[in-house]
N, C-alpha and C. Protein backbone atom coordinates (compact mmCIF):
# COMPACT_ATOMS: atom_id res chain seq x y z
N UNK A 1 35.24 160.61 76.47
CA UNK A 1 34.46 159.49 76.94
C UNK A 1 34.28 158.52 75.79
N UNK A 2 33.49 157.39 76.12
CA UNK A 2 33.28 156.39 74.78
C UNK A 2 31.77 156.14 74.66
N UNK A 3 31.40 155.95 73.32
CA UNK A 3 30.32 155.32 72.82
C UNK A 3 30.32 153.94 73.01
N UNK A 4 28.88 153.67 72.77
CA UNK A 4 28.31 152.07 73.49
C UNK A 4 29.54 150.94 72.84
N UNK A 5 29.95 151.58 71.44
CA UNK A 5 30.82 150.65 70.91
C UNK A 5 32.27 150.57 71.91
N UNK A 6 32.43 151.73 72.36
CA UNK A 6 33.63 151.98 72.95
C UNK A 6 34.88 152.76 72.22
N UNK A 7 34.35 153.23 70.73
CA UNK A 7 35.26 154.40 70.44
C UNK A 7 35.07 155.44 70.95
N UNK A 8 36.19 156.37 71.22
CA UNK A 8 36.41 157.78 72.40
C UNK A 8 35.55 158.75 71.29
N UNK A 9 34.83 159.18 71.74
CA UNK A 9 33.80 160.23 71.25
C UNK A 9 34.58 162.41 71.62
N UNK A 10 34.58 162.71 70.16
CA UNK A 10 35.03 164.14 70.32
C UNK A 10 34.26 164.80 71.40
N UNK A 11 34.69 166.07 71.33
CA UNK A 11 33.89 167.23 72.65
C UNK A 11 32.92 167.56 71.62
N UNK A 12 31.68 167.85 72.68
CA UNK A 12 30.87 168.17 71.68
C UNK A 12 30.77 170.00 72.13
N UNK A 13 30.92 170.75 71.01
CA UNK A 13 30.73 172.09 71.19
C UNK A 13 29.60 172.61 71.64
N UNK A 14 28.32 171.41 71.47
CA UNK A 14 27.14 172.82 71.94
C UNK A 14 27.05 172.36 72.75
N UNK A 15 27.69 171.60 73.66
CA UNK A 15 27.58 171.84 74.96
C UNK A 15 25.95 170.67 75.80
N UNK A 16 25.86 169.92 74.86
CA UNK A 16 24.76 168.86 75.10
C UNK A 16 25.43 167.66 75.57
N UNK A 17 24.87 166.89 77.00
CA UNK A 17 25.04 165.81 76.52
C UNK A 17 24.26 164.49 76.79
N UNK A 18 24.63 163.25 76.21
CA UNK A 18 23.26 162.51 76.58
C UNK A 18 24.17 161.49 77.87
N UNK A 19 23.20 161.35 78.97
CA UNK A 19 23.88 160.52 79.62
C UNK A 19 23.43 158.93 79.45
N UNK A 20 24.22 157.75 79.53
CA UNK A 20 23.75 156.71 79.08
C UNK A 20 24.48 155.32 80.34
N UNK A 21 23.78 155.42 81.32
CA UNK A 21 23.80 154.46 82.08
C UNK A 21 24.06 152.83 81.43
N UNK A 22 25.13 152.35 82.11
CA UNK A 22 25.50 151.23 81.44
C UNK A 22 25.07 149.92 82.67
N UNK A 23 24.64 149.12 82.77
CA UNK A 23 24.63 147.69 83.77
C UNK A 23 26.07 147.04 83.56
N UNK A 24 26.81 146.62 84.90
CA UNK A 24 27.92 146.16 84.93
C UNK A 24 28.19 145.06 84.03
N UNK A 25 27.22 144.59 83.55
CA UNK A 25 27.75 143.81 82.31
C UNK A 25 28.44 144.09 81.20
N UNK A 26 27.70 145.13 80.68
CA UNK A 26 27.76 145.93 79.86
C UNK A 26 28.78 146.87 80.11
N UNK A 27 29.27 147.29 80.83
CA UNK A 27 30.49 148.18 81.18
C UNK A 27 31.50 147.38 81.05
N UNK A 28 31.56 146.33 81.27
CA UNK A 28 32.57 145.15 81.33
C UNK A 28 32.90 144.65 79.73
N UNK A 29 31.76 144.79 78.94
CA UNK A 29 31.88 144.77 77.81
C UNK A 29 32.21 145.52 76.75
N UNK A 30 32.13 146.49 76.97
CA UNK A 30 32.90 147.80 76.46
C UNK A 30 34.21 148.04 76.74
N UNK A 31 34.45 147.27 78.15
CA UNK A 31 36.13 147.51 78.70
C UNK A 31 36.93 146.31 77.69
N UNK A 32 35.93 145.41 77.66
CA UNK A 32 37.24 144.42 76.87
C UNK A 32 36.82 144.74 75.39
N UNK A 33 35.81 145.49 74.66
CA UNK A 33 36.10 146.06 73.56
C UNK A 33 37.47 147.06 73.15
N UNK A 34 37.22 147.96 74.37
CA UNK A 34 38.81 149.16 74.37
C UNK A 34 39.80 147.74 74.42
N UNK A 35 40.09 146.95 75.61
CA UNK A 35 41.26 146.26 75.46
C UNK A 35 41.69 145.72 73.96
N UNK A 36 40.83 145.27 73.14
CA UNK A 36 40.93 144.61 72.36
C UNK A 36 41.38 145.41 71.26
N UNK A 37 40.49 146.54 71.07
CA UNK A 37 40.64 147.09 70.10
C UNK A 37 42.52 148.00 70.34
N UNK A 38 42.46 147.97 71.56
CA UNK A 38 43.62 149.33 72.11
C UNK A 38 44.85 148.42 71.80
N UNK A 39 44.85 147.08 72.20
CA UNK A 39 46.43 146.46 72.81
C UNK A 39 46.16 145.49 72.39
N UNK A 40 44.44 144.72 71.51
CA UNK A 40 44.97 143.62 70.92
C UNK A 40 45.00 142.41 71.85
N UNK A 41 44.21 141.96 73.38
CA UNK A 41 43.96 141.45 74.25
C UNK A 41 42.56 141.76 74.83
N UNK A 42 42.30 140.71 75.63
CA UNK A 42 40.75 140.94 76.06
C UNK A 42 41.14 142.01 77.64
N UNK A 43 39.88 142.11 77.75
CA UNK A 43 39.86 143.08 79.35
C UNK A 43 40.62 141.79 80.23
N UNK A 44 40.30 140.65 80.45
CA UNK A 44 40.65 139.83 81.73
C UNK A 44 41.85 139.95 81.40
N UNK A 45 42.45 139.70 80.48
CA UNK A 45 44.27 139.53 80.34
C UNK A 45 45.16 140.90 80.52
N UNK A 46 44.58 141.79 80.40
CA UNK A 46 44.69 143.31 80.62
C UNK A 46 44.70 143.31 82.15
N UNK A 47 43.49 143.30 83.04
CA UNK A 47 43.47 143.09 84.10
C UNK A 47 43.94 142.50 84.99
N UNK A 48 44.53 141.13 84.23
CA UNK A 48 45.43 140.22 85.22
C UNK A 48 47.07 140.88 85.02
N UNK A 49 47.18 141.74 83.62
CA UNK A 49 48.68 142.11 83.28
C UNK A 49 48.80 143.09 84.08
N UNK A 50 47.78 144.03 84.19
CA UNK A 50 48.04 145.58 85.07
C UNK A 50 47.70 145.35 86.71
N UNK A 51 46.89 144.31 86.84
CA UNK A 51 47.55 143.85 88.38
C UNK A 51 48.80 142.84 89.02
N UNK A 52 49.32 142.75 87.98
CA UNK A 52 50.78 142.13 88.44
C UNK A 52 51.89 142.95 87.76
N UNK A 53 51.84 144.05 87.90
CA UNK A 53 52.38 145.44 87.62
C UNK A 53 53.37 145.37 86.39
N UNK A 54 52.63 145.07 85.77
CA UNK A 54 53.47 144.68 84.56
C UNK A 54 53.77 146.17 83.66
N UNK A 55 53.11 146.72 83.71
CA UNK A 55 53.47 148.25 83.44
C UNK A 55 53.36 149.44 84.96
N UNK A 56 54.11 148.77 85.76
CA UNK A 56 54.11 149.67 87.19
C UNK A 56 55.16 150.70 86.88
N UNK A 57 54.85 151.83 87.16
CA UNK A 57 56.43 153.12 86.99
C UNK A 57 56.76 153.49 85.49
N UNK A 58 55.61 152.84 84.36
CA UNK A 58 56.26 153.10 83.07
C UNK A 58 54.94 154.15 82.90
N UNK A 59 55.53 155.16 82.24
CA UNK A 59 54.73 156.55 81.76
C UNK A 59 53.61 155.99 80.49
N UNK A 60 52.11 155.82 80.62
CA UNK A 60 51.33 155.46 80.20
C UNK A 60 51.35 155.96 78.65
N UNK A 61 51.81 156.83 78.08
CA UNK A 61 51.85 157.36 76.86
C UNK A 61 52.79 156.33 76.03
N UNK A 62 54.07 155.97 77.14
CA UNK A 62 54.99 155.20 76.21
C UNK A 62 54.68 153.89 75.80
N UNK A 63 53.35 153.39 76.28
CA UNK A 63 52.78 151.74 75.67
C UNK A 63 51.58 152.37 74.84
N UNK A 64 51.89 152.22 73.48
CA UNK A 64 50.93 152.33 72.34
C UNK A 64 49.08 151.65 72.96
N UNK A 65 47.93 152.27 72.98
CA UNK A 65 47.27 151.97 73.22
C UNK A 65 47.06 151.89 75.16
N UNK A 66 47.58 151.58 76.15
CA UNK A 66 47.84 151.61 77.25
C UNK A 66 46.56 152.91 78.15
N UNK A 67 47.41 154.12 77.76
CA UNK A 67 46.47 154.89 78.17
C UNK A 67 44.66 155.28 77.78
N UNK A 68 44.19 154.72 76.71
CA UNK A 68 43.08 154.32 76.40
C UNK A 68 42.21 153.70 77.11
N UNK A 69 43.19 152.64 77.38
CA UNK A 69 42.85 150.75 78.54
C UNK A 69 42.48 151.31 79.95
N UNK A 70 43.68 152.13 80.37
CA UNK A 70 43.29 152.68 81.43
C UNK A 70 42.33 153.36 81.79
N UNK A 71 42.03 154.14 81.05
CA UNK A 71 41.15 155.29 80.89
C UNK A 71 39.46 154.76 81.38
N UNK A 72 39.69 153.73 80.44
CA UNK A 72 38.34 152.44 80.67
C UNK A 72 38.29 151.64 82.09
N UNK A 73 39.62 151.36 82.53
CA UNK A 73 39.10 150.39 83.68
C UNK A 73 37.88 150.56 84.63
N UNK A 74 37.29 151.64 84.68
CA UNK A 74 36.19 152.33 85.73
C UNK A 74 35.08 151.07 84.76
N UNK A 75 35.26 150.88 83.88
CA UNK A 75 33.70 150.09 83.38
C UNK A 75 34.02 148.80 83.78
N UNK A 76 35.47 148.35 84.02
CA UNK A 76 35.63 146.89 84.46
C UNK A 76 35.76 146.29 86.31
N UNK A 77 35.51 147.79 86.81
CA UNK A 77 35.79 147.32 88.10
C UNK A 77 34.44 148.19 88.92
């Protein structure tokens, strides 16, 4: 999962965790943090690229950063 910043946070071993409700703003803002930080683009340009299937049928591992982006879209939609 990610922290408020939006870096992916390790497992935590003891087994705690804190839950942290985000307002769709704020989820939205964290998504174009990952975009940015992942691929180097904001969330909207991400969003307009992955709905005009610009990576449709290509295996998410093989675009550097990609599967990260994805991973996030739940905070942008």
């Amino acid at each position: 999962m990610f922290d408020r910043e939006g870096s992916v946070m390790a497992g935590n071993t003891a087994c705690e965790a804190e839950v942290i409700e985000l307002t769709c703003e704020d989820g939205r803002a964290l998504f174009d943090k990952v975009a940015e930080r992942e691929m180097s683009m904001s969330g909207a340009e991400f969003l307009e690229r992955w709905d005009s299937g610009e990576w449709a049928g290509m295996n998410l591992d093989d675009v550097p950063g990609l599967v990260e982006v994805w991973a996030a879209l739940p905070f942008a939609r």
